[in-house]
PDB file of N, CA and C in Angstrom:
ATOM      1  N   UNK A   1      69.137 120.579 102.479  1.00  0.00           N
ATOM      2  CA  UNK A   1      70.050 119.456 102.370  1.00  0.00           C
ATOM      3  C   UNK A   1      71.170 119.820 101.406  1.00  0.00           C
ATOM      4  N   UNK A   2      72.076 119.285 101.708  1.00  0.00           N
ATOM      5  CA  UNK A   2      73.581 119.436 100.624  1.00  0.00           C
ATOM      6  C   UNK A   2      73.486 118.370  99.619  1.00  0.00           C
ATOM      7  N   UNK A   3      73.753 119.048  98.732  1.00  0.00           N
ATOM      8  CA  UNK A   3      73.352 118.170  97.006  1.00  0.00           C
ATOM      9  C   UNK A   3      75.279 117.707  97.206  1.00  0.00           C
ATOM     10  N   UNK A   4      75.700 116.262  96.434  1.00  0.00           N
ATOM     11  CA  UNK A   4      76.398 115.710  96.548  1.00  0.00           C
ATOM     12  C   UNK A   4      77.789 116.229  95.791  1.00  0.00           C
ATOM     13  N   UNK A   5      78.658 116.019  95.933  1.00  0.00           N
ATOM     14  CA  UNK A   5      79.672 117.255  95.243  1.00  0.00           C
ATOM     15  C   UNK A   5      80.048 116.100  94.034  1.00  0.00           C
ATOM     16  N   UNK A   6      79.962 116.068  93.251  1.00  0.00           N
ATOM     17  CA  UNK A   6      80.675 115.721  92.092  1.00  0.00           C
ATOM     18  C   UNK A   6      81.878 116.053  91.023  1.00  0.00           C
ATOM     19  N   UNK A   7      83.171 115.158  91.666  1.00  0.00           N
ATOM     20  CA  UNK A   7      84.469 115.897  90.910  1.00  0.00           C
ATOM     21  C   UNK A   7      83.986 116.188  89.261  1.00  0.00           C
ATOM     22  N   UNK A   8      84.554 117.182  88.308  1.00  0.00           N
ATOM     23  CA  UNK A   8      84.446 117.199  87.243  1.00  0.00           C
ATOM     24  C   UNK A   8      84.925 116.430  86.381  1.00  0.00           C
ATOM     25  N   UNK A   9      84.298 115.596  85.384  1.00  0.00           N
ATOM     26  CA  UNK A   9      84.752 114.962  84.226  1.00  0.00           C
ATOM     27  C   UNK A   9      86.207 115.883  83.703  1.00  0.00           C
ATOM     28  N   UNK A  10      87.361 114.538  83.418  1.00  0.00           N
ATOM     29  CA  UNK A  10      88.318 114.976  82.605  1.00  0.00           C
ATOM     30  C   UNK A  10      88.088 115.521  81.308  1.00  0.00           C
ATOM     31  N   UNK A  11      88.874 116.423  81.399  1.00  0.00           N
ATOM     32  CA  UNK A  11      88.574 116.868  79.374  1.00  0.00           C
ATOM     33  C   UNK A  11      88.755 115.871  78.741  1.00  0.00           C
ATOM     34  N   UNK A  12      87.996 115.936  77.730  1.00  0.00           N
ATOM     35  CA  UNK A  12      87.929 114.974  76.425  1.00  0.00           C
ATOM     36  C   UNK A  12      89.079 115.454  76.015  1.00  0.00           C
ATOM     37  N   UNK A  13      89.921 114.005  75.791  1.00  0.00           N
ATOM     38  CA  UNK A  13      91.210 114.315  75.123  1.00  0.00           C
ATOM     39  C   UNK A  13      90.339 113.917  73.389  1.00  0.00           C
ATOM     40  N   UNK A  14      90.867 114.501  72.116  1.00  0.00           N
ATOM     41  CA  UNK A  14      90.582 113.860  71.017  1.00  0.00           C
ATOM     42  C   UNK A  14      91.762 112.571  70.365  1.00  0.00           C
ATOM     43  N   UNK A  15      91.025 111.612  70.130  1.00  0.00           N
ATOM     44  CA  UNK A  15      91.470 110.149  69.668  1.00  0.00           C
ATOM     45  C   UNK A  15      93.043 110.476  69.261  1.00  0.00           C
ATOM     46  N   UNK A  16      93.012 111.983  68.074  1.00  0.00           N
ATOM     47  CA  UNK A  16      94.756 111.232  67.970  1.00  0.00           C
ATOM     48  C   UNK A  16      95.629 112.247  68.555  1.00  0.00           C
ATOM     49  N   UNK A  17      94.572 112.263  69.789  1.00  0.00           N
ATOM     50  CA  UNK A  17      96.065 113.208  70.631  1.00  0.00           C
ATOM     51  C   UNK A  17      96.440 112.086  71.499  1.00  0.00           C
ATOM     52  N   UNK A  18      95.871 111.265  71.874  1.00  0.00           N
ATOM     53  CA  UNK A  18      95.998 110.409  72.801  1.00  0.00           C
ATOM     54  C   UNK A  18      97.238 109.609  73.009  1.00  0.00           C
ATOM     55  N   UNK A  19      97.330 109.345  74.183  1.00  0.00           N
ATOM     56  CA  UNK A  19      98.621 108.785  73.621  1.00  0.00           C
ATOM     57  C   UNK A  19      98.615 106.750  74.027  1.00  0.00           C
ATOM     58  N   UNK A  20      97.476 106.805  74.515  1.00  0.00           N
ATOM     59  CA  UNK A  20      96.681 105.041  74.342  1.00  0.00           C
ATOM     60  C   UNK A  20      95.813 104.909  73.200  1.00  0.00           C
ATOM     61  N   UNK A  21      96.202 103.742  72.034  1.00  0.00           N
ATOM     62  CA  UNK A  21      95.355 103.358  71.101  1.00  0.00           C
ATOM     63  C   UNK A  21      94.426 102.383  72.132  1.00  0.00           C
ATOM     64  N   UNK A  22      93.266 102.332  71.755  1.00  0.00           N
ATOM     65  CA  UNK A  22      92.133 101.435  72.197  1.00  0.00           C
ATOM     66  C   UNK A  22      91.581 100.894  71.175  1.00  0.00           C
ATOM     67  N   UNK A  23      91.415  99.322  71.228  1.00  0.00           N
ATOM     68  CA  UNK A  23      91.246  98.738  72.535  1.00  0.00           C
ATOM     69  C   UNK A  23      92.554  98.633  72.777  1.00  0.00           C
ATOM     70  N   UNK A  24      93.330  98.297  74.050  1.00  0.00           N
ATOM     71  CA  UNK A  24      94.569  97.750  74.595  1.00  0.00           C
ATOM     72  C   UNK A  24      94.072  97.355  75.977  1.00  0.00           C
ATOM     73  N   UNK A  25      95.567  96.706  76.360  1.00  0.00           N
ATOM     74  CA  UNK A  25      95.288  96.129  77.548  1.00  0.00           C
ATOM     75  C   UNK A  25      96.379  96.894  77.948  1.00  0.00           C
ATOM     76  N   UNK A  26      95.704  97.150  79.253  1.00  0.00           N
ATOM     77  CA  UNK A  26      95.818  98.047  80.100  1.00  0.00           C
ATOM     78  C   UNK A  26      96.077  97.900  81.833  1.00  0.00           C
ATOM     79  N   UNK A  27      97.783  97.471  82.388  1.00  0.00           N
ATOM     80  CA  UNK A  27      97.758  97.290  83.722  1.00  0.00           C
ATOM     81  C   UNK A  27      97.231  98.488  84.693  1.00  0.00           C
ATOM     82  N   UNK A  28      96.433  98.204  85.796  1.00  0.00           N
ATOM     83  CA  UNK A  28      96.509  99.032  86.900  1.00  0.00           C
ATOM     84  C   UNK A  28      96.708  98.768  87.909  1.00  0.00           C
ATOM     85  N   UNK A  29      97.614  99.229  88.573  1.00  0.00           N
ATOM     86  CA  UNK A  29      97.870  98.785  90.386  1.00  0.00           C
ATOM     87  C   UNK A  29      96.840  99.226  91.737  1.00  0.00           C
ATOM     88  N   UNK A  30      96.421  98.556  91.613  1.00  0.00           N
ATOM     89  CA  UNK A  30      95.438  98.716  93.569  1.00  0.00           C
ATOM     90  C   UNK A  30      96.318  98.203  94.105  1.00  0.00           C
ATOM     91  N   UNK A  31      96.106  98.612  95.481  1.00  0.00           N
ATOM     92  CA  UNK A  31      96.387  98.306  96.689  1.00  0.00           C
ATOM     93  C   UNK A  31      95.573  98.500  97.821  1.00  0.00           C
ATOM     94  N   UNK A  32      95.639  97.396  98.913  1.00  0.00           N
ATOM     95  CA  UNK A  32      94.319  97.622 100.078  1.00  0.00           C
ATOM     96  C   UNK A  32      94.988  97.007 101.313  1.00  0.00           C
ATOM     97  N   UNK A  33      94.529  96.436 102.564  1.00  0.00           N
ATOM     98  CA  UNK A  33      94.393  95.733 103.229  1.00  0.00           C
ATOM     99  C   UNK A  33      94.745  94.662 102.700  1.00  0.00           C
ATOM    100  N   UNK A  34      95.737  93.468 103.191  1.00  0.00           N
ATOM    101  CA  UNK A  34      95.582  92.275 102.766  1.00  0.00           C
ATOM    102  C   UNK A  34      95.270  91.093 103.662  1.00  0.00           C
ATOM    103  N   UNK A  35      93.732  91.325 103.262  1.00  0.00           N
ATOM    104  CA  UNK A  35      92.424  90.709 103.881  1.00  0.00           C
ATOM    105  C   UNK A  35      91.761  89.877 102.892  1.00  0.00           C
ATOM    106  N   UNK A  36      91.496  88.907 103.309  1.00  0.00           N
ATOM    107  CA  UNK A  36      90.878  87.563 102.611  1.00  0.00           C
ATOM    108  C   UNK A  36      89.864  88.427 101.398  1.00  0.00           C
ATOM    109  N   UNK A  37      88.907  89.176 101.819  1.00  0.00           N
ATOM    110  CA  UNK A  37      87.874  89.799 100.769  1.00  0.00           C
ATOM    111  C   UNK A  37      88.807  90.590  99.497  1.00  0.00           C
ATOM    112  N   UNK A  38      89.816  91.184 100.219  1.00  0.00           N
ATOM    113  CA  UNK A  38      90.502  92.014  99.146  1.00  0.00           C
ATOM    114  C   UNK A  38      90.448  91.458  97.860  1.00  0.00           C
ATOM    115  N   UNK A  39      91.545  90.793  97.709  1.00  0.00           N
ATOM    116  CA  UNK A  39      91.873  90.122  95.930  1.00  0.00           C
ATOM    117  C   UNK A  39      90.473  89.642  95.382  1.00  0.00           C
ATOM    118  N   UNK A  40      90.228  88.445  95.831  1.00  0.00           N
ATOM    119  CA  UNK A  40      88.477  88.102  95.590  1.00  0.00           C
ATOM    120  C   UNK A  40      87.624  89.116  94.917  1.00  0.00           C
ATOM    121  N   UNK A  41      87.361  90.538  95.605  1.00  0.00           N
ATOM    122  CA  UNK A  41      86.045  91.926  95.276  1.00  0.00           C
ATOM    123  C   UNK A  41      86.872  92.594  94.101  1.00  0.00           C
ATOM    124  N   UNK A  42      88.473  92.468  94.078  1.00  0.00           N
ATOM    125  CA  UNK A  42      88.844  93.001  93.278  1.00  0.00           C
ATOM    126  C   UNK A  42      88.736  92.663  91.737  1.00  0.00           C
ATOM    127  N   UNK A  43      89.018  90.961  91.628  1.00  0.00           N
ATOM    128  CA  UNK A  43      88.359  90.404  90.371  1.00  0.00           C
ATOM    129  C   UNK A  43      87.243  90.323  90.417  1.00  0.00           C
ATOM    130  N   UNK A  44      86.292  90.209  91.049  1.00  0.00           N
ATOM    131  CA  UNK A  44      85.359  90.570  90.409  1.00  0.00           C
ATOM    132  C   UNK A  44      84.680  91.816  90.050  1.00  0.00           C
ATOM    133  N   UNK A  45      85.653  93.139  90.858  1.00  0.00           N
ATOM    134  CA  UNK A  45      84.983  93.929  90.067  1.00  0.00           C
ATOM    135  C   UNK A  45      85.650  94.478  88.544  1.00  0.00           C
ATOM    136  N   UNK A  46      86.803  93.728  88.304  1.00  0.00           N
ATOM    137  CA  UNK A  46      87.766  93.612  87.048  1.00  0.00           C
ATOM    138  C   UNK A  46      86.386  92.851  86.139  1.00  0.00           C
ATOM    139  N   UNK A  47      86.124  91.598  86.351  1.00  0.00           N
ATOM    140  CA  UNK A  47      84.986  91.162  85.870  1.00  0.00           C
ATOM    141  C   UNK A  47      84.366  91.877  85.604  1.00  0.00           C
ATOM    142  N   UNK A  48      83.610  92.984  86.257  1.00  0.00           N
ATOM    143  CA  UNK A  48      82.292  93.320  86.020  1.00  0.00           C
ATOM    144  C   UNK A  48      82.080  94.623  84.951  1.00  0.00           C
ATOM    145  N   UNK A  49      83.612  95.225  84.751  1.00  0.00           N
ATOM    146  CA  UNK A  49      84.537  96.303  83.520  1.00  0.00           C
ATOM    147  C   UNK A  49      84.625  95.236  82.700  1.00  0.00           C
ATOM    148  N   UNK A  50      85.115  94.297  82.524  1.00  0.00           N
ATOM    149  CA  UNK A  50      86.075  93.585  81.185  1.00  0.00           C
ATOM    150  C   UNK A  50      85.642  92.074  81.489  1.00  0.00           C
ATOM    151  N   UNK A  51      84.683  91.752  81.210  1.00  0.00           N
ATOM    152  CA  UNK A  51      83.397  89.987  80.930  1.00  0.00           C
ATOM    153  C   UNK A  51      85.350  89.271  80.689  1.00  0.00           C
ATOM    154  N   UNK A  52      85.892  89.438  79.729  1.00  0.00           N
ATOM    155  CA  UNK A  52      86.880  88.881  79.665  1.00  0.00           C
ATOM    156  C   UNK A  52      88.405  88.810  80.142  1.00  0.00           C
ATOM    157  N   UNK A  53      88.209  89.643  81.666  1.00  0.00           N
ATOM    158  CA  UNK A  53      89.587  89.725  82.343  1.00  0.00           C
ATOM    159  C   UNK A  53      89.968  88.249  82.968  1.00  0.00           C
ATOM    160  N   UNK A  54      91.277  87.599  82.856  1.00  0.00           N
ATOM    161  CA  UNK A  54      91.949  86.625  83.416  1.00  0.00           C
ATOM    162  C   UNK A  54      92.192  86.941  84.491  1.00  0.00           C
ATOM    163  N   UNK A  55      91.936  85.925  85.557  1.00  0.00           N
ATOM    164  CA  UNK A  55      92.369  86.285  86.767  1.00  0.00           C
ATOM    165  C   UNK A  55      93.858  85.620  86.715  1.00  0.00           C
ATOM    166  N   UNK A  56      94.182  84.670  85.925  1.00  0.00           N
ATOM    167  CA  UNK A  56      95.413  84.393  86.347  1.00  0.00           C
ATOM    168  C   UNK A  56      96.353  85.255  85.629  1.00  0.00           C
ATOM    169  N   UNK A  57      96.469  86.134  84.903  1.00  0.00           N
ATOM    170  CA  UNK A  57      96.923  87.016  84.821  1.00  0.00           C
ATOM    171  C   UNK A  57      97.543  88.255  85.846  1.00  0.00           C
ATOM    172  N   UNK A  58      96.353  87.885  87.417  1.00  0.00           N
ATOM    173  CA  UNK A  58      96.889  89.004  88.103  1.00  0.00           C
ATOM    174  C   UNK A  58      97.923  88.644  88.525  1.00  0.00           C
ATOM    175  N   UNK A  59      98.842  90.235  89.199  1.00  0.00           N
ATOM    176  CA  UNK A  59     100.014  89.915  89.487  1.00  0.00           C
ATOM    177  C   UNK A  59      99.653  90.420  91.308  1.00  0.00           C
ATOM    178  N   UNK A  60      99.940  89.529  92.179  1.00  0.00           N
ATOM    179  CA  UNK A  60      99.892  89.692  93.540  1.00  0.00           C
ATOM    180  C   UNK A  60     101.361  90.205  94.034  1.00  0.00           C
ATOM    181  N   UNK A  61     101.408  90.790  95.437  1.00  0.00           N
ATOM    182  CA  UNK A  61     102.750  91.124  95.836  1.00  0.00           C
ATOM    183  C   UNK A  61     102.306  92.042  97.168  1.00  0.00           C
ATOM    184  N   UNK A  62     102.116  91.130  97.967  1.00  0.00           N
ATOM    185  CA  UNK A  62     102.462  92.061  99.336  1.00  0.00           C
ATOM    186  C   UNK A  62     103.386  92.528  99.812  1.00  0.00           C
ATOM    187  N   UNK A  63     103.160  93.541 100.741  1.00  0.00           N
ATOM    188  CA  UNK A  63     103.913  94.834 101.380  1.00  0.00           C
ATOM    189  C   UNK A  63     104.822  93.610 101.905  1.00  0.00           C
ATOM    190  N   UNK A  64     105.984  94.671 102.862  1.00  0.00           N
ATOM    191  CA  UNK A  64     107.269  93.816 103.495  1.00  0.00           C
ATOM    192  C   UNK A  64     106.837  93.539 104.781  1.00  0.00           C
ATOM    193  N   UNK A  65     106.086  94.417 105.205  1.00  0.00           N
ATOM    194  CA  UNK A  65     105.153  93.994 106.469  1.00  0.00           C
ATOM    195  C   UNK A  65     104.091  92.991 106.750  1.00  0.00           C
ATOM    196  N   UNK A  66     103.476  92.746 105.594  1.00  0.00           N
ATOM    197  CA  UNK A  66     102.176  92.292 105.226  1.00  0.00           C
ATOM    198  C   UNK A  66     101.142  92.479 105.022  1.00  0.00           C
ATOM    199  N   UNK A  67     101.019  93.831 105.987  1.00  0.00           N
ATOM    200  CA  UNK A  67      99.519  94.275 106.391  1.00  0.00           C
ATOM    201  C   UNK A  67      98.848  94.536 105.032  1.00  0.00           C
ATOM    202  N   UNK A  68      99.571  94.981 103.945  1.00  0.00           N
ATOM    203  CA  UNK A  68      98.917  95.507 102.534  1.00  0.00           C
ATOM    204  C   UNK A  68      98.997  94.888 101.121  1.00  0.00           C
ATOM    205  N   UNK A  69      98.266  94.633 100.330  1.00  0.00           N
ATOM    206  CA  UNK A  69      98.186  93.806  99.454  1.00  0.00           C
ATOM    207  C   UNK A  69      98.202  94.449  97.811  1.00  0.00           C
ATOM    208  N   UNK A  70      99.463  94.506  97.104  1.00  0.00           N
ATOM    209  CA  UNK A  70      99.294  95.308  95.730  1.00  0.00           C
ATOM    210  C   UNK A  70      98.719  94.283  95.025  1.00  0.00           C
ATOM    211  N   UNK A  71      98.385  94.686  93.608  1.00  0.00           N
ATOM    212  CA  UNK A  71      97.553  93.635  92.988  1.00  0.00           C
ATOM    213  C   UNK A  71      97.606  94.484  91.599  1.00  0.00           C
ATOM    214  N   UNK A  72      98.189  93.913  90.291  1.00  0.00           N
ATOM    215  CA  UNK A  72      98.406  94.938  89.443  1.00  0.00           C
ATOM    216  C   UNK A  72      97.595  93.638  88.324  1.00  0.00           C
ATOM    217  N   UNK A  73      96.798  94.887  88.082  1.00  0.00           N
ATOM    218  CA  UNK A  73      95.170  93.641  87.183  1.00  0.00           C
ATOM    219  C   UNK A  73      95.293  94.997  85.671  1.00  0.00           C
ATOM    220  N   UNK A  74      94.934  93.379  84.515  1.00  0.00           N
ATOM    221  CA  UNK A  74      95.740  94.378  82.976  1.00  0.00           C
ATOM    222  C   UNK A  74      93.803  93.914  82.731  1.00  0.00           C
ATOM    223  N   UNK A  75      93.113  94.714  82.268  1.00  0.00           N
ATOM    224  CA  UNK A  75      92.174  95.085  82.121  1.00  0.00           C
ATOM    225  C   UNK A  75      91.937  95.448  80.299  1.00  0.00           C
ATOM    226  N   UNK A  76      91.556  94.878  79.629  1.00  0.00           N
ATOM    227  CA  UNK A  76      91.125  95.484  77.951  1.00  0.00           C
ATOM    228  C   UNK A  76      90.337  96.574  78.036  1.00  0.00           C
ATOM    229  N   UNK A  77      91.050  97.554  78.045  1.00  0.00           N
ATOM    230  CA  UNK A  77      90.101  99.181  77.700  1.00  0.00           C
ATOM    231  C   UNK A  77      89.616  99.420  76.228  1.00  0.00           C
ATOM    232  N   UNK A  78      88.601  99.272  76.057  1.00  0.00           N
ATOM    233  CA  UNK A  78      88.480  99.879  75.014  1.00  0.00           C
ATOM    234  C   UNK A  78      87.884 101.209  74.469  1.00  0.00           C
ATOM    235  N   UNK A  79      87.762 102.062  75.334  1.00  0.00           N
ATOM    236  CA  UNK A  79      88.061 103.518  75.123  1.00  0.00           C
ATOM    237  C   UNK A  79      88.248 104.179  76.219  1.00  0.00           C
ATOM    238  N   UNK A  80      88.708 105.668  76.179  1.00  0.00           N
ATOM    239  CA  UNK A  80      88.744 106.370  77.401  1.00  0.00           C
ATOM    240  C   UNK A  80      87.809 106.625  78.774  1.00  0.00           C
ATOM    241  N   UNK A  81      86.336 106.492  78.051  1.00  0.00           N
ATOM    242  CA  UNK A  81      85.717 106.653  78.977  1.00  0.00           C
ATOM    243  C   UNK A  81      85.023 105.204  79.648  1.00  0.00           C
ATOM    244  N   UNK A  82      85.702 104.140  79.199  1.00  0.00           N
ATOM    245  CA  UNK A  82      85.803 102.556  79.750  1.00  0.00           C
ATOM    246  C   UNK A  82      87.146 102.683  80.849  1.00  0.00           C
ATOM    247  N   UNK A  83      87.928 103.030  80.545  1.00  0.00           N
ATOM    248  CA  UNK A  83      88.638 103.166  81.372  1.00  0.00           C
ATOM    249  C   UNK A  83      88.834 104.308  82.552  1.00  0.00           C
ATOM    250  N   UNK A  84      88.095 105.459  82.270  1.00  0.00           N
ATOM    251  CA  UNK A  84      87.803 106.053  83.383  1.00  0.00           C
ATOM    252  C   UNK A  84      86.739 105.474  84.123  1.00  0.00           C
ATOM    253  N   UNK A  85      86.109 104.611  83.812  1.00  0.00           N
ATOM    254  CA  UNK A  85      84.733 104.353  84.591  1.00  0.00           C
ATOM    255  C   UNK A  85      85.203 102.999  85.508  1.00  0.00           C
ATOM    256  N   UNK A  86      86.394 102.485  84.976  1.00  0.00           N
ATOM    257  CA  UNK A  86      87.399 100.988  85.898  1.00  0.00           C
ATOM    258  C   UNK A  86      88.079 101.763  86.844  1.00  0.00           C
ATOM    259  N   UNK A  87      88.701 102.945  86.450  1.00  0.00           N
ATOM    260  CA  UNK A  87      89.263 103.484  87.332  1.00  0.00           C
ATOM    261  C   UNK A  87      88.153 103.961  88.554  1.00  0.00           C
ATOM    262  N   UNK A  88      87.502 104.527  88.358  1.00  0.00           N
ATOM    263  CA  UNK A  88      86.599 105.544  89.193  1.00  0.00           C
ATOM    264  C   UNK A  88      86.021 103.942  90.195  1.00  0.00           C
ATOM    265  N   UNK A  89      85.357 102.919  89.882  1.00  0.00           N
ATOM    266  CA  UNK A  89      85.080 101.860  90.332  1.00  0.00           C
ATOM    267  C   UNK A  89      86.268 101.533  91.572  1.00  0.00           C
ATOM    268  N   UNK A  90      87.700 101.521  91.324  1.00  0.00           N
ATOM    269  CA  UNK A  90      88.451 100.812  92.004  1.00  0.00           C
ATOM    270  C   UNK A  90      89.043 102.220  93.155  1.00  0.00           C
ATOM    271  N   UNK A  91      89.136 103.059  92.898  1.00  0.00           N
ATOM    272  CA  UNK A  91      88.935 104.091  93.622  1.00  0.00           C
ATOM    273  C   UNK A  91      88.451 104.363  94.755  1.00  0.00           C
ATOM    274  N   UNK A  92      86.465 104.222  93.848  1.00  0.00           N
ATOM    275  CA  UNK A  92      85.616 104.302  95.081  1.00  0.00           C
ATOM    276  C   UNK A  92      85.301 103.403  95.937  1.00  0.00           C
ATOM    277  N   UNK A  93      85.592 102.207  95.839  1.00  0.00           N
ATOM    278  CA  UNK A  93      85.745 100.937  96.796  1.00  0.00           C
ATOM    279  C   UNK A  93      86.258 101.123  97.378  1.00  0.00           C
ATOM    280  N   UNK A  94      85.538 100.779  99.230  1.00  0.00           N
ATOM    281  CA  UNK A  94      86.203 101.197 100.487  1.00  0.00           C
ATOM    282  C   UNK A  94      86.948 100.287 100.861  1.00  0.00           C
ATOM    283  N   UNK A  95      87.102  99.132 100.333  1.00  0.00           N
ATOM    284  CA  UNK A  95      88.696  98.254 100.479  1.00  0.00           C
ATOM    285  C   UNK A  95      89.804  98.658  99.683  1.00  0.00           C
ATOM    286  N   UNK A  96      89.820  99.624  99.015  1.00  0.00           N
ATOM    287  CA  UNK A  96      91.097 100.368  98.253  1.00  0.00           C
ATOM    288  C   UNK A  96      91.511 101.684  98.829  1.00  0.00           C
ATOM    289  N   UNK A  97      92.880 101.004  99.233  1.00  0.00           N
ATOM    290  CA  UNK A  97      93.271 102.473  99.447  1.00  0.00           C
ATOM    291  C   UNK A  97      94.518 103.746  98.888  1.00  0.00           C
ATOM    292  N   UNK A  98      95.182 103.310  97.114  1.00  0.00           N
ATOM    293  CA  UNK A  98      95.263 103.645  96.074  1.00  0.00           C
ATOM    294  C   UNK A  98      95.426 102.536  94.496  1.00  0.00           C
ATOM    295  N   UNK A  99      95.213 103.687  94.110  1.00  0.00           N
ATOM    296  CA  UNK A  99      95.185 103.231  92.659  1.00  0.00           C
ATOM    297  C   UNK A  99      96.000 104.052  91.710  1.00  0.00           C
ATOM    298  N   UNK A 100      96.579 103.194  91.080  1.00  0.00           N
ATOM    299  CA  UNK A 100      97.762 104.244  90.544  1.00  0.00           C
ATOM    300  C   UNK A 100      97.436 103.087  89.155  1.00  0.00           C
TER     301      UNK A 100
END
């Protein structure tokens, strides 16, 4: 059987090279389908990173067509590897199809 490929962890940047102090809040843009489930799975999986993300905070904005739904959600990181682990979450969700 084929063992699962796992991209490599980013280098550890050290704290004062960084160029984000943490905690901060922190926007990120998804985009998906704009399908009833979309926005909905998306706060809650903002929820399920940050107990204290506002949803009315998000900022919605569909494509000119419609078919696609941006959604730019500010998330409290409070360290690097909190925020790689929101990222990697919104990523691997098969209703996303980038994250910037």
């Amino acid at each position: 059987m084929n063992e699962p490929v796992v991209p490599p962890a980013p280098p550890e940047i050290p704290p004062e090279e960084s160029l984000i102090q943490y905690p901060c809040a922190f926007p990120i843009k998804v985009m998906g389908l704009h399908e009833p489930p979309f926005v909905e799975t998306m706060v809650a999986l903002a929820v399920h990173h940050d107990p204290n993300f506002d949803a009315k905070t998000l900022e919605l904005r569909p494509s000119s067509g419609g078919k696609y739904m941006g959604l730019t959600i500010t998330v409290n990181a409070i360290s690097r590897e909190h925020l790689d682990n929101i990222y990697r979450a919104f990523t691997g969700h098969p209703l996303v199809k980038y994250v910037l």
